[in-house]
N, C-alpha and C. Protein backbone atom coordinates (compact mmCIF):
# COMPACT_ATOMS: atom_id res chain seq x y z
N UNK A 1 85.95 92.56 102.90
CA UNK A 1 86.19 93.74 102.10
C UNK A 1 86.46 93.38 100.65
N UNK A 2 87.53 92.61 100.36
CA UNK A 2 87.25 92.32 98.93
C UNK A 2 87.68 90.50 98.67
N UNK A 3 87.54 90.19 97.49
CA UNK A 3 87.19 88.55 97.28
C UNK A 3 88.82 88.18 96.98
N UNK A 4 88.67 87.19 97.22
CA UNK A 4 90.10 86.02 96.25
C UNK A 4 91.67 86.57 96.91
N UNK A 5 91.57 87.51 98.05
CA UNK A 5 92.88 88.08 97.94
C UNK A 5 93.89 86.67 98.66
N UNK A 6 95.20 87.02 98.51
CA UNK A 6 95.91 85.68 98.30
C UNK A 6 97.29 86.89 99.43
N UNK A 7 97.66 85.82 100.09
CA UNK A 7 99.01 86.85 100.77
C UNK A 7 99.81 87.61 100.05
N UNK A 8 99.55 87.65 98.98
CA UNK A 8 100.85 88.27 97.91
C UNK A 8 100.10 89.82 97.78
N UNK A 9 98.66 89.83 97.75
CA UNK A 9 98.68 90.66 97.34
C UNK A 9 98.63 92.27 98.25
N UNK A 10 98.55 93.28 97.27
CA UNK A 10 98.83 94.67 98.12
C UNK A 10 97.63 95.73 98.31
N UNK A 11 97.94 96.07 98.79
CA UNK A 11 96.74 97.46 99.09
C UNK A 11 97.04 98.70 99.01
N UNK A 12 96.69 99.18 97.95
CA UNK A 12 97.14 100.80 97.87
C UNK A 12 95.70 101.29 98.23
N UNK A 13 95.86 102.54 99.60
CA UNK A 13 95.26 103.42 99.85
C UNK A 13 95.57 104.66 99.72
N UNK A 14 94.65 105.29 99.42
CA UNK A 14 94.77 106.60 98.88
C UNK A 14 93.21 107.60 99.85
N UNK A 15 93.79 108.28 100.95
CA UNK A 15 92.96 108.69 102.03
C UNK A 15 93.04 110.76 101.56
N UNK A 16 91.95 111.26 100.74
CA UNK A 16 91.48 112.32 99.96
C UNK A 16 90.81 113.23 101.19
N UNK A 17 91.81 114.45 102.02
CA UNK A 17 91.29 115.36 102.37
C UNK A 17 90.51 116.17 101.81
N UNK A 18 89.13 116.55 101.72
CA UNK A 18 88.21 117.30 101.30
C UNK A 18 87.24 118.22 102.29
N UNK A 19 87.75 119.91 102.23
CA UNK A 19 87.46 120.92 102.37
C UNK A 19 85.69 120.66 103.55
N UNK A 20 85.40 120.18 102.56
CA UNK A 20 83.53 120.01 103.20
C UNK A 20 83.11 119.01 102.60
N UNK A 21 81.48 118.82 103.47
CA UNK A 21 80.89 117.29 102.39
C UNK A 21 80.47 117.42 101.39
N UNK A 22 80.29 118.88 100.83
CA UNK A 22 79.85 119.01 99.58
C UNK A 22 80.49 118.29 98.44
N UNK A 23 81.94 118.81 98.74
CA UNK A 23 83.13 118.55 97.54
C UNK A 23 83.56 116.73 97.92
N UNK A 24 82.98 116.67 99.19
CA UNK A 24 83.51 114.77 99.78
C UNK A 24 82.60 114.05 99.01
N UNK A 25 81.65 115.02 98.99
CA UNK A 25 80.14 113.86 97.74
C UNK A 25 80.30 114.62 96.25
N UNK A 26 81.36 115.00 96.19
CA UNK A 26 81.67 115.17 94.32
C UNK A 26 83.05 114.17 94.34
N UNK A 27 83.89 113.76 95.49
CA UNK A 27 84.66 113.35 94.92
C UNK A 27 84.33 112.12 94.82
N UNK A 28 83.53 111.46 96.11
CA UNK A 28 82.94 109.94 96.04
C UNK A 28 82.04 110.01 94.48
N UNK A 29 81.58 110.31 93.88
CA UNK A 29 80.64 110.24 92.30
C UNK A 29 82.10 110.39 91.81
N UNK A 30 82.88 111.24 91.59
CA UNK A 30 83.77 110.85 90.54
C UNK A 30 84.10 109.79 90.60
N UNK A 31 84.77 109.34 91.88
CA UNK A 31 85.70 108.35 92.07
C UNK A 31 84.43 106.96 91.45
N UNK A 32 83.56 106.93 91.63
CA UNK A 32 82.76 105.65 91.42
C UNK A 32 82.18 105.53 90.02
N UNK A 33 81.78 106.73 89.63
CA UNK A 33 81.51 107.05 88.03
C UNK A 33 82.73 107.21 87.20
N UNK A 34 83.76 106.73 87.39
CA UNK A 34 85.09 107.23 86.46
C UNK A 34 86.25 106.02 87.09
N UNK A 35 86.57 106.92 87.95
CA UNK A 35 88.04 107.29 88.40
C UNK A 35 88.09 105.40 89.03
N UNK A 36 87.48 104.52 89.34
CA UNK A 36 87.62 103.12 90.24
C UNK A 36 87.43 102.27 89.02
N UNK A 37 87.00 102.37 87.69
CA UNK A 37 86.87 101.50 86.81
C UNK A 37 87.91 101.70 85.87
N UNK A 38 89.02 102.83 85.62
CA UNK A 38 89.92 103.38 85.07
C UNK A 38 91.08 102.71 85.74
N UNK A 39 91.22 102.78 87.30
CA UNK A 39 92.47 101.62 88.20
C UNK A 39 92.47 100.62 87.90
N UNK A 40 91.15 99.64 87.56
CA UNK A 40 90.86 98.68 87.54
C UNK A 40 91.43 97.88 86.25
N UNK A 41 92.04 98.85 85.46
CA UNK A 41 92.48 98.39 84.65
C UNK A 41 93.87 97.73 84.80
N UNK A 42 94.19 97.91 86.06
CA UNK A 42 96.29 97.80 86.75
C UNK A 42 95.38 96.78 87.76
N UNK A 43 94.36 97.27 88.45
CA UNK A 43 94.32 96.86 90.22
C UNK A 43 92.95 95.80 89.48
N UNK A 44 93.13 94.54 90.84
CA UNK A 44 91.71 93.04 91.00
C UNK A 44 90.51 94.16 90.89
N UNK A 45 90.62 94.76 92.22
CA UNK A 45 89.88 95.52 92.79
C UNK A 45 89.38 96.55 93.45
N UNK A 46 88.70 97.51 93.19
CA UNK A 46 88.82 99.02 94.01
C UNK A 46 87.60 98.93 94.67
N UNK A 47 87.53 99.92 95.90
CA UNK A 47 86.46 100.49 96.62
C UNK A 47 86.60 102.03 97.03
N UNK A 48 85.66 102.43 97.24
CA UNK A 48 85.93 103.44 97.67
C UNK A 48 84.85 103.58 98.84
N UNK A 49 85.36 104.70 99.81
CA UNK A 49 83.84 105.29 100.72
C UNK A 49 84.38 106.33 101.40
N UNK A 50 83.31 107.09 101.99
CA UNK A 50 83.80 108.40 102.20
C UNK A 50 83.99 107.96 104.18
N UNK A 51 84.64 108.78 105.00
CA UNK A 51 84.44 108.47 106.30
C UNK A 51 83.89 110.24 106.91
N UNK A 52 82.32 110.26 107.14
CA UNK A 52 82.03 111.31 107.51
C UNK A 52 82.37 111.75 108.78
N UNK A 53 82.96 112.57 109.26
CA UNK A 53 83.22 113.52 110.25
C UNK A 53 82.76 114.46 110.33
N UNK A 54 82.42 114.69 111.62
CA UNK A 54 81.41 116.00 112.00
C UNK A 54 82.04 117.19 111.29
N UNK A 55 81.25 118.50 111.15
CA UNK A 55 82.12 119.08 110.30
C UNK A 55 81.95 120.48 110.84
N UNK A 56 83.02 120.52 112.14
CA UNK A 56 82.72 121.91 112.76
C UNK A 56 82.91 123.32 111.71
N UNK A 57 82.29 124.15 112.69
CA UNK A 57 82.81 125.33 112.14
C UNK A 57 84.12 126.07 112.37
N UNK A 58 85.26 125.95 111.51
CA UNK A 58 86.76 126.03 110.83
C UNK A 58 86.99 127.49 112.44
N UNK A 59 86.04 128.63 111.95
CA UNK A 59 86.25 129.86 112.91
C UNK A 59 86.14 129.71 114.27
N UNK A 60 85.30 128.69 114.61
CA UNK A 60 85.25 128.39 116.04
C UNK A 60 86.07 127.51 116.63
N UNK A 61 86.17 126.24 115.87
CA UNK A 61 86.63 125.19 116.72
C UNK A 61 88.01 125.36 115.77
N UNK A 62 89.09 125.19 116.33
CA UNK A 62 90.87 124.73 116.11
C UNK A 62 91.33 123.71 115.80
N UNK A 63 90.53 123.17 116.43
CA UNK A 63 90.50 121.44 115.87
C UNK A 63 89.82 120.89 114.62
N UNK A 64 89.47 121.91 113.72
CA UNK A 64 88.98 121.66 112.41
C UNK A 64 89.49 120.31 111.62
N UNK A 65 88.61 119.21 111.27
CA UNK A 65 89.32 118.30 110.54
C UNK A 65 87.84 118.48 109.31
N UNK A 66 88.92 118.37 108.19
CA UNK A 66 88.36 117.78 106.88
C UNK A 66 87.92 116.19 107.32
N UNK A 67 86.63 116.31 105.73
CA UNK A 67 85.97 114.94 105.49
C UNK A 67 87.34 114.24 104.42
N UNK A 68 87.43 112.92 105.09
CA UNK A 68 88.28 111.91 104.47
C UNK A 68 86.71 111.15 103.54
N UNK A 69 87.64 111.30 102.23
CA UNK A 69 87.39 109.84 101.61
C UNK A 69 88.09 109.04 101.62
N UNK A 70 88.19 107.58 101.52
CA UNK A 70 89.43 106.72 101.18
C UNK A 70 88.69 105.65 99.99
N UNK A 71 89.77 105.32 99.13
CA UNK A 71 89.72 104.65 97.97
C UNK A 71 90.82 103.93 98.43
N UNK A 72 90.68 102.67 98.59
CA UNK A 72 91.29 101.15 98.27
C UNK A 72 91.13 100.36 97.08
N UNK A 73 92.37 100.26 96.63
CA UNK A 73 92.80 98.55 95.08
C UNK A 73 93.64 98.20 95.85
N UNK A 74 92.82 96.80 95.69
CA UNK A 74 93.79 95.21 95.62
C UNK A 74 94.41 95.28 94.38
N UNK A 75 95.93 95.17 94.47
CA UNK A 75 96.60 94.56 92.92
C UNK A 75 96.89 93.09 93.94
N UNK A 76 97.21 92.18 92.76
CA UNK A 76 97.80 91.01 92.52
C UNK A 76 98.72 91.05 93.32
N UNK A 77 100.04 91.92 93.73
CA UNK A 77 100.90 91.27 93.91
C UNK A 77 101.80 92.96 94.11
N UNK A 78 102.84 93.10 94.34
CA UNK A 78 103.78 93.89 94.69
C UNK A 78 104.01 94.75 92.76
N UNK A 79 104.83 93.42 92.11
CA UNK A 79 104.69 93.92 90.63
C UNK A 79 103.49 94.81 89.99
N UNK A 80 102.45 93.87 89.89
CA UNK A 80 101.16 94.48 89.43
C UNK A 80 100.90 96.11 90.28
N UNK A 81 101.65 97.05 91.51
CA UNK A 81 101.14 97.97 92.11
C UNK A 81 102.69 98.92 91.45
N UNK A 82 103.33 98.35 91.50
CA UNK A 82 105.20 98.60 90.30
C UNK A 82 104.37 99.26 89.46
N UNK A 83 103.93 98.40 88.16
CA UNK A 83 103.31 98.60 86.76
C UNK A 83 102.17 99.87 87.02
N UNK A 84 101.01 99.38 87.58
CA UNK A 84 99.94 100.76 87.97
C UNK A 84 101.01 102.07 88.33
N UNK A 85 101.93 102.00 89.34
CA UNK A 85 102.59 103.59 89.51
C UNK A 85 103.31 103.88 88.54
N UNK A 86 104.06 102.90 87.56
CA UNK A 86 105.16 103.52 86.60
C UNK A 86 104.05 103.73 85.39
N UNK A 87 103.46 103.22 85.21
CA UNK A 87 102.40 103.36 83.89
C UNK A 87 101.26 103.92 83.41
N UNK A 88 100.30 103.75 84.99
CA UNK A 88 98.92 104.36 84.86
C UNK A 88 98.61 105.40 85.92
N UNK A 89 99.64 105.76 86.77
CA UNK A 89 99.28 106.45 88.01
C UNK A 89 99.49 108.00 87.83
N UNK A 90 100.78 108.59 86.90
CA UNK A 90 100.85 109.93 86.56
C UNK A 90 99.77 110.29 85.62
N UNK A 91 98.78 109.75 84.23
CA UNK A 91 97.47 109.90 84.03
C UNK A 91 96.58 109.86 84.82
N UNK A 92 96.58 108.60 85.78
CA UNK A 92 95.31 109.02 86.62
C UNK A 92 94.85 110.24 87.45
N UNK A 93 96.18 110.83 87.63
CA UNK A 93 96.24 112.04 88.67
C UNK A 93 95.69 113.09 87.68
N UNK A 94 96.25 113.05 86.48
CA UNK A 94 96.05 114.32 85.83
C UNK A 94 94.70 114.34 85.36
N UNK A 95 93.39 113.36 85.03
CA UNK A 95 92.51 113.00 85.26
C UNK A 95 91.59 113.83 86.45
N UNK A 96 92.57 113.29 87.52
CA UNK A 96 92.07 113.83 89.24
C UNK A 96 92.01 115.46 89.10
N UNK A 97 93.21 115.47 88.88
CA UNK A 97 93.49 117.33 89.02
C UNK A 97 92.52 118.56 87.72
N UNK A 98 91.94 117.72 86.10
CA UNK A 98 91.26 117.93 85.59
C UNK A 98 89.79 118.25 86.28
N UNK A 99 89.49 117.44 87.04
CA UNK A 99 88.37 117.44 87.67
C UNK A 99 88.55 117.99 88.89
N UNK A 100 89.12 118.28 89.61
CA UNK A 100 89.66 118.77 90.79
C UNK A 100 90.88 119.45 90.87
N UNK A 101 90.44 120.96 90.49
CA UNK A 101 92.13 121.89 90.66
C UNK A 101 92.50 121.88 91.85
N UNK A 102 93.36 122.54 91.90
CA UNK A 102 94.07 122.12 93.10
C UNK A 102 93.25 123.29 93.86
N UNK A 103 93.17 125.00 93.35
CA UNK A 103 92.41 125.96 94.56
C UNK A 103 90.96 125.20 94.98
N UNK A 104 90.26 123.74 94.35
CA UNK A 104 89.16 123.05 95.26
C UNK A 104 90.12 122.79 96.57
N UNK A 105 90.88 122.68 96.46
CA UNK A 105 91.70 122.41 98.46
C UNK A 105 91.41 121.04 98.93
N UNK A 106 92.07 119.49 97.75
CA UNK A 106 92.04 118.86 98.13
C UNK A 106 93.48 118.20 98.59
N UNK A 107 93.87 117.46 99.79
CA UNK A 107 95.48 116.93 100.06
C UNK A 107 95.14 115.22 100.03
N UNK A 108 96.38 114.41 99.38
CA UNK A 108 96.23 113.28 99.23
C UNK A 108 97.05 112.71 100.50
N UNK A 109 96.86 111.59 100.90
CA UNK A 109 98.02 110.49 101.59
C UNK A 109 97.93 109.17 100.95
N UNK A 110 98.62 109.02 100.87
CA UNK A 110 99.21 107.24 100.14
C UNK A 110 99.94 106.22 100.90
N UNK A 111 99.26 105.29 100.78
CA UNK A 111 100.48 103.83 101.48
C UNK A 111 99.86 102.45 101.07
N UNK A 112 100.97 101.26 100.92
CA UNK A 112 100.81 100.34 100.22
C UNK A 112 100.60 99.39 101.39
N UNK A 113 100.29 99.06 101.36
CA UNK A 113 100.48 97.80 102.52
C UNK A 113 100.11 95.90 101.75
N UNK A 114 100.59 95.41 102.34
CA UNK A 114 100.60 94.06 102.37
C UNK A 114 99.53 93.53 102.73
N UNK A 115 98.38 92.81 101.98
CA UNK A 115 97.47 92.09 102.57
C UNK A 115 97.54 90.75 103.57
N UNK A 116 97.04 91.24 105.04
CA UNK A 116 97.01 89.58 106.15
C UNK A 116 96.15 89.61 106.20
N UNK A 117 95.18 88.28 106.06
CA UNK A 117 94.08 87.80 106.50
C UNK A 117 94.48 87.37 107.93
N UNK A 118 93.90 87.68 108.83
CA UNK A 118 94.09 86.95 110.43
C UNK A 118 92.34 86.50 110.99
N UNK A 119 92.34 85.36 110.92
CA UNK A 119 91.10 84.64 111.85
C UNK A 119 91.69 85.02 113.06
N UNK A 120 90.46 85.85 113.46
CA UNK A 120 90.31 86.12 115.14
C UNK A 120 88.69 85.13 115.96
């Protein structure tokens, strides 16, 4: 998934509920035309990709789930993901929300995790 990572470093994911695939393939182009070279300025490395899910119809089925995108950066290290949230992360959003009001009906989830490499 991505190059050089070293045990120190972290993984911020950021997993983008989106309404339908219409708005899941406007947010994957933002995110890749903008929004992943703008992190990159805090984070080694970003990716992004969308995870398509069937996309019932909301009136019929109860079990309605939105299309996830998820966007992953490698930072360096615990500090380097510190600096990106205290410095570059309240612009980036407002960025997000410029391009995406909130009545588009998108919900975020966030978590950092610790990079392990494990040979299996």
């Amino acid at each position: 998934m991505f190059t050089n990572t070293s045990p120190e470093s972290i993984l911020y994911i950021v997993e983008i509920s989106c309404p339908d695939q219409e708005i899941a393939d406007a947010v994957l182009t933002w995110l890749y035309d903008e929004h992943l070279e703008d992190v990159c300025q805090y984070a080694e490395e970003a990716q992004a990709y969308g995870r398509i899910l069937e996309y019932p119809e909301p009136e019929i089925d109860d079990d309605f789930e939105p299309v996830v995108v998820t966007a992953v950066y490698r930072f360096k290290d615990r500090a380097c993901l510190t600096h990106y949230l205290n410095a570059g992360a309240a612009e980036m959003r407002e960025k997000g929300l410029d391009a995406f009001p909130p009545e588009v009906g998108l919900t975020f989830k966030r978590s950092a995790q610790q990079y392990v490499d494990i040979d299996l």
